[in-house]
C-alpha atoms as a PDB file:
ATOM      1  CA  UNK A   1       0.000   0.000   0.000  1.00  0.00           C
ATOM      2  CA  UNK A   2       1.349   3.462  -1.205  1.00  0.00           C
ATOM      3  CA  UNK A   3       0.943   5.548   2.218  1.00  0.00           C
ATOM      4  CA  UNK A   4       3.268   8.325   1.424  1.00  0.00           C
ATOM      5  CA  UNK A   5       4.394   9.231  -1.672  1.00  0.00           C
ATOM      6  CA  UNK A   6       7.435  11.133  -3.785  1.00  0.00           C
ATOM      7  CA  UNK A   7       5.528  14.899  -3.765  1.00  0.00           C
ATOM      8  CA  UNK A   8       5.342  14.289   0.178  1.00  0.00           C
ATOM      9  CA  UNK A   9       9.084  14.776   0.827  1.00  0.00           C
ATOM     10  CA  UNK A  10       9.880  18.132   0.476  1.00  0.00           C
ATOM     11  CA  UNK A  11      13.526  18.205   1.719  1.00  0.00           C
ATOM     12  CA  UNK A  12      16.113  20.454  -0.722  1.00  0.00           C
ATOM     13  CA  UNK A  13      19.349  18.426  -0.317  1.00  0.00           C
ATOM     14  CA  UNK A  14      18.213  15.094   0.193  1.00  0.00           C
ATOM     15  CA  UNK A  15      18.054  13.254  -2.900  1.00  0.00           C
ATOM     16  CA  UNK A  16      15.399  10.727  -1.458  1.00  0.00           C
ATOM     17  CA  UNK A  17      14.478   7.936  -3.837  1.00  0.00           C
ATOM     18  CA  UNK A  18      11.474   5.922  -4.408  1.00  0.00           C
ATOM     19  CA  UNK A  19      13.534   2.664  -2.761  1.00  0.00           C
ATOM     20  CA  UNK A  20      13.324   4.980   0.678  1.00  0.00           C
ATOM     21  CA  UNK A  21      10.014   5.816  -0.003  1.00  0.00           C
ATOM     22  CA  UNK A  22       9.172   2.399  -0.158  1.00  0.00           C
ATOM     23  CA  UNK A  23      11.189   1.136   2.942  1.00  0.00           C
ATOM     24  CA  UNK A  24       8.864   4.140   4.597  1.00  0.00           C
ATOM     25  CA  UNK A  25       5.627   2.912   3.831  1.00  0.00           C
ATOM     26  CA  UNK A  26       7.059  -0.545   4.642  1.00  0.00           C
ATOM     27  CA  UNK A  27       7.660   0.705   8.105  1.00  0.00           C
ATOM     28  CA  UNK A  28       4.663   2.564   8.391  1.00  0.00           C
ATOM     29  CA  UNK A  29       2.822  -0.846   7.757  1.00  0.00           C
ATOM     30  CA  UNK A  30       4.698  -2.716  10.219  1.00  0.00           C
ATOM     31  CA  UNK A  31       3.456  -0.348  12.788  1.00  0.00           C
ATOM     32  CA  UNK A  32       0.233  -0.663  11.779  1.00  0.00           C
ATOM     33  CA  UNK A  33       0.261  -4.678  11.503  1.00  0.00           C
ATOM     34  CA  UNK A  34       1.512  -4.243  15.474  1.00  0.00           C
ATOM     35  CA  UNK A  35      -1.601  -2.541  16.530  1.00  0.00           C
ATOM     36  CA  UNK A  36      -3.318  -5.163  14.581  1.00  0.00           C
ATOM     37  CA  UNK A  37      -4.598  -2.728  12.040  1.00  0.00           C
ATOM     38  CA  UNK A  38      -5.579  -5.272   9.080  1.00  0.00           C
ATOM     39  CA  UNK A  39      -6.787  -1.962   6.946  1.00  0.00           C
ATOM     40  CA  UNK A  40      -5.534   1.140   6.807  1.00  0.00           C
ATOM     41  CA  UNK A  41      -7.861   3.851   6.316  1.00  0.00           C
ATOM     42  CA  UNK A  42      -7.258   6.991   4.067  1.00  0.00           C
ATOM     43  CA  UNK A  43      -6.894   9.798   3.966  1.00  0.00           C
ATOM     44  CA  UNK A  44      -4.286   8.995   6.831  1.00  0.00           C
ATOM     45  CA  UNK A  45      -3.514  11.032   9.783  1.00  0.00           C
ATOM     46  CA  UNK A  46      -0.887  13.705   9.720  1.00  0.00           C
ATOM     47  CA  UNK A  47       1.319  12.381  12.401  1.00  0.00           C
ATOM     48  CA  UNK A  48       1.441   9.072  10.356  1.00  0.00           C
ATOM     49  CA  UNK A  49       2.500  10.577   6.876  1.00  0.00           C
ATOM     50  CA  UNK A  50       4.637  13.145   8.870  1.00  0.00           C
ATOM     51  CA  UNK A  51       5.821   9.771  10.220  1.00  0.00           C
ATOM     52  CA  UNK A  52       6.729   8.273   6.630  1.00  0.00           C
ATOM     53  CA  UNK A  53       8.053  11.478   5.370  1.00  0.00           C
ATOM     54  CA  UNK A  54      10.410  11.481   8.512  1.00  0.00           C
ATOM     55  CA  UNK A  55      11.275   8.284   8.005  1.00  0.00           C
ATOM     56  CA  UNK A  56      11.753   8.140   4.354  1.00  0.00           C
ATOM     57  CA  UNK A  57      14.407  11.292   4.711  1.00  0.00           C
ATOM     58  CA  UNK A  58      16.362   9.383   8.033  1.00  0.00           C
ATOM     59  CA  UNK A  59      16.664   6.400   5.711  1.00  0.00           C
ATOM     60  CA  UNK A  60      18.588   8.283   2.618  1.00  0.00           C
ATOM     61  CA  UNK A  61      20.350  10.653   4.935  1.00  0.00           C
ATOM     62  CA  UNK A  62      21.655   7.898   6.901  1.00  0.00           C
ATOM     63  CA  UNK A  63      22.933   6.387   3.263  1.00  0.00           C
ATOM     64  CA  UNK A  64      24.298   9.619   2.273  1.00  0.00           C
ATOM     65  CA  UNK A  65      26.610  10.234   5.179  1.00  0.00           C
ATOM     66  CA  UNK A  66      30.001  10.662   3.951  1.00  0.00           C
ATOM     67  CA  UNK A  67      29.198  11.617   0.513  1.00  0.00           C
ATOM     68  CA  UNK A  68      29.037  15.478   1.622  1.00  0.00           C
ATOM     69  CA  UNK A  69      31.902  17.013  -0.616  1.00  0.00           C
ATOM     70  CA  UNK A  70      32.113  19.966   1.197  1.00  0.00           C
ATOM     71  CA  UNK A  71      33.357  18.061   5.048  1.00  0.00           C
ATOM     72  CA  UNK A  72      37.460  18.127   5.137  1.00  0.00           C
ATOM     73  CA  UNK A  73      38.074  15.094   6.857  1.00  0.00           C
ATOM     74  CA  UNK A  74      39.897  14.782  10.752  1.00  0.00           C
ATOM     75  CA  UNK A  75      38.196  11.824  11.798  1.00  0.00           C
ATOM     76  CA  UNK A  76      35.295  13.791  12.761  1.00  0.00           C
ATOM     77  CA  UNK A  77      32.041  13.564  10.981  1.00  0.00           C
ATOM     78  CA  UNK A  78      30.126  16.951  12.596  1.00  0.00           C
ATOM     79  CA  UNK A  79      30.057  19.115   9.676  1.00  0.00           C
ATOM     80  CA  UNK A  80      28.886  16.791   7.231  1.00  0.00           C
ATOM     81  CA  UNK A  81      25.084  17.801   6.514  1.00  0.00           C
ATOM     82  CA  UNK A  82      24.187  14.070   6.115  1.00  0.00           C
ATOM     83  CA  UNK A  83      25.192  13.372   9.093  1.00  0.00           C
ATOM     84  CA  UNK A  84      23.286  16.343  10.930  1.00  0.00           C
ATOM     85  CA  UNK A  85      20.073  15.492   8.951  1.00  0.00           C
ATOM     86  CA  UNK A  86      20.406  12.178   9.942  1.00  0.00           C
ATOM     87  CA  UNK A  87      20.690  12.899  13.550  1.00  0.00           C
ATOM     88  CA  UNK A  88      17.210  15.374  13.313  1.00  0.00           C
ATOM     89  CA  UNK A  89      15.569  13.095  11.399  1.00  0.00           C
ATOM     90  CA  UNK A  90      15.868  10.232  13.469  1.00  0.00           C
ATOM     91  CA  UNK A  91      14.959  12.028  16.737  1.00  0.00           C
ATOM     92  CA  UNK A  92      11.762  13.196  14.790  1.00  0.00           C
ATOM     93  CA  UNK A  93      11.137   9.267  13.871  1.00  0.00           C
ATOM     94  CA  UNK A  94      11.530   8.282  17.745  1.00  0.00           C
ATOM     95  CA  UNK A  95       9.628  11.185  18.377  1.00  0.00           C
ATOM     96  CA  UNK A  96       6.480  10.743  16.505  1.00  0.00           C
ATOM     97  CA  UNK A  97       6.575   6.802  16.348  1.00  0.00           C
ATOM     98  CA  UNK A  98       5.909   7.234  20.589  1.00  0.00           C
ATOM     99  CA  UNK A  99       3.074   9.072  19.852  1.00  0.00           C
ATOM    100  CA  UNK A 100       1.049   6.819  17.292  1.00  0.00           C
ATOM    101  CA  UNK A 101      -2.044   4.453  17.860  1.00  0.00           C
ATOM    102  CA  UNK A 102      -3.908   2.660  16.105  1.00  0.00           C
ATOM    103  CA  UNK A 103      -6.612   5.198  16.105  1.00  0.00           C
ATOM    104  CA  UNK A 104      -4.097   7.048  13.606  1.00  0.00           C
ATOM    105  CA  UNK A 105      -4.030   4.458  11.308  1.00  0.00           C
ATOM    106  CA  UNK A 106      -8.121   3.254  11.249  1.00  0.00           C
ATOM    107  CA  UNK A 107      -9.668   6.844  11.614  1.00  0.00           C
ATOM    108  CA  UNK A 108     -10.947   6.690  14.449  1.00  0.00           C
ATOM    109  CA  UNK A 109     -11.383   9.064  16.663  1.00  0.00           C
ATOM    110  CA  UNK A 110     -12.159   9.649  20.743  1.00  0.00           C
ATOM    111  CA  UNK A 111      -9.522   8.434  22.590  1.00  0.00           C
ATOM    112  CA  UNK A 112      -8.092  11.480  24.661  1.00  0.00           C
ATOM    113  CA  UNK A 113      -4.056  11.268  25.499  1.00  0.00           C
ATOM    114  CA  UNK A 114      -4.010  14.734  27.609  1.00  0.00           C
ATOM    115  CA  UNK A 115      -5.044  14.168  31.436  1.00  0.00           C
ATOM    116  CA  UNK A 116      -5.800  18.194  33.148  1.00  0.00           C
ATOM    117  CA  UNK A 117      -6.104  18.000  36.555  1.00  0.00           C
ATOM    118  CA  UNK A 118      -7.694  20.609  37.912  1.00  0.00           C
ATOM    119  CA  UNK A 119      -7.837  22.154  41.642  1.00  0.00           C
ATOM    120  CA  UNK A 120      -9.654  24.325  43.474  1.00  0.00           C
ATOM    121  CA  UNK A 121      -7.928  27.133  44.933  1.00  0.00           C
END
């Protein structure tokens, strides 16, 4: 299933393929298949696609480090864009892969994850 697609990425300097792409959607399904989601319902929720679009970047970044022309190499990798992109793409993937359910991938709605407590004063 195509769950993200090529005109979602909109990253500049990553050269992201349809082979990442692919391994996104195949990771986005995997989720799904874990919350036992047989079906997943579209239009999908934003923090899912945000999720494949995330992912699909980490993936090429992560095979572009070292290919950054512009890094003079000391053994140190820092300054190599890749590298960096890498780094805030894969926090993002952590990030918004803790914050799925299944209710992202079916549609449905209700579930509240915010608890207020409230006191009187």
């Amino acid at each position: 299933m195509e769950i993200i697609t090529l005109d979602n990425i909109a990253d500049r300097v990553l050269l992201v393929t349809q082979e990442d792409v692919d391994e996104a959607n195949a990771y986005l399904e995997s989720i799904a298949a874990r919350y036992g989601v047989a079906q997943i319902q579209q239009p999908i929720s934003h923090n899912v696609k945000r999720l494949g679009v995330a992912y699909a970047c980490y993936v090429r970044a992560v095979a572009s480090v070292g290919t950054d022309a512009s890094v003079t190499f000391d053994g140190s990798r820092h300054d190599d864009v890749f590298a960096q992109k890498a780094e805030l793409y894969g926090k993002e993937v952590k990030m918004l892969a803790a914050m799925i359910n299944a209710n992202d991938f079916t549609g449905a709605g209700g579930t509240s994850r915010a608890t207020i407590s409230l006191m009187r004063g």
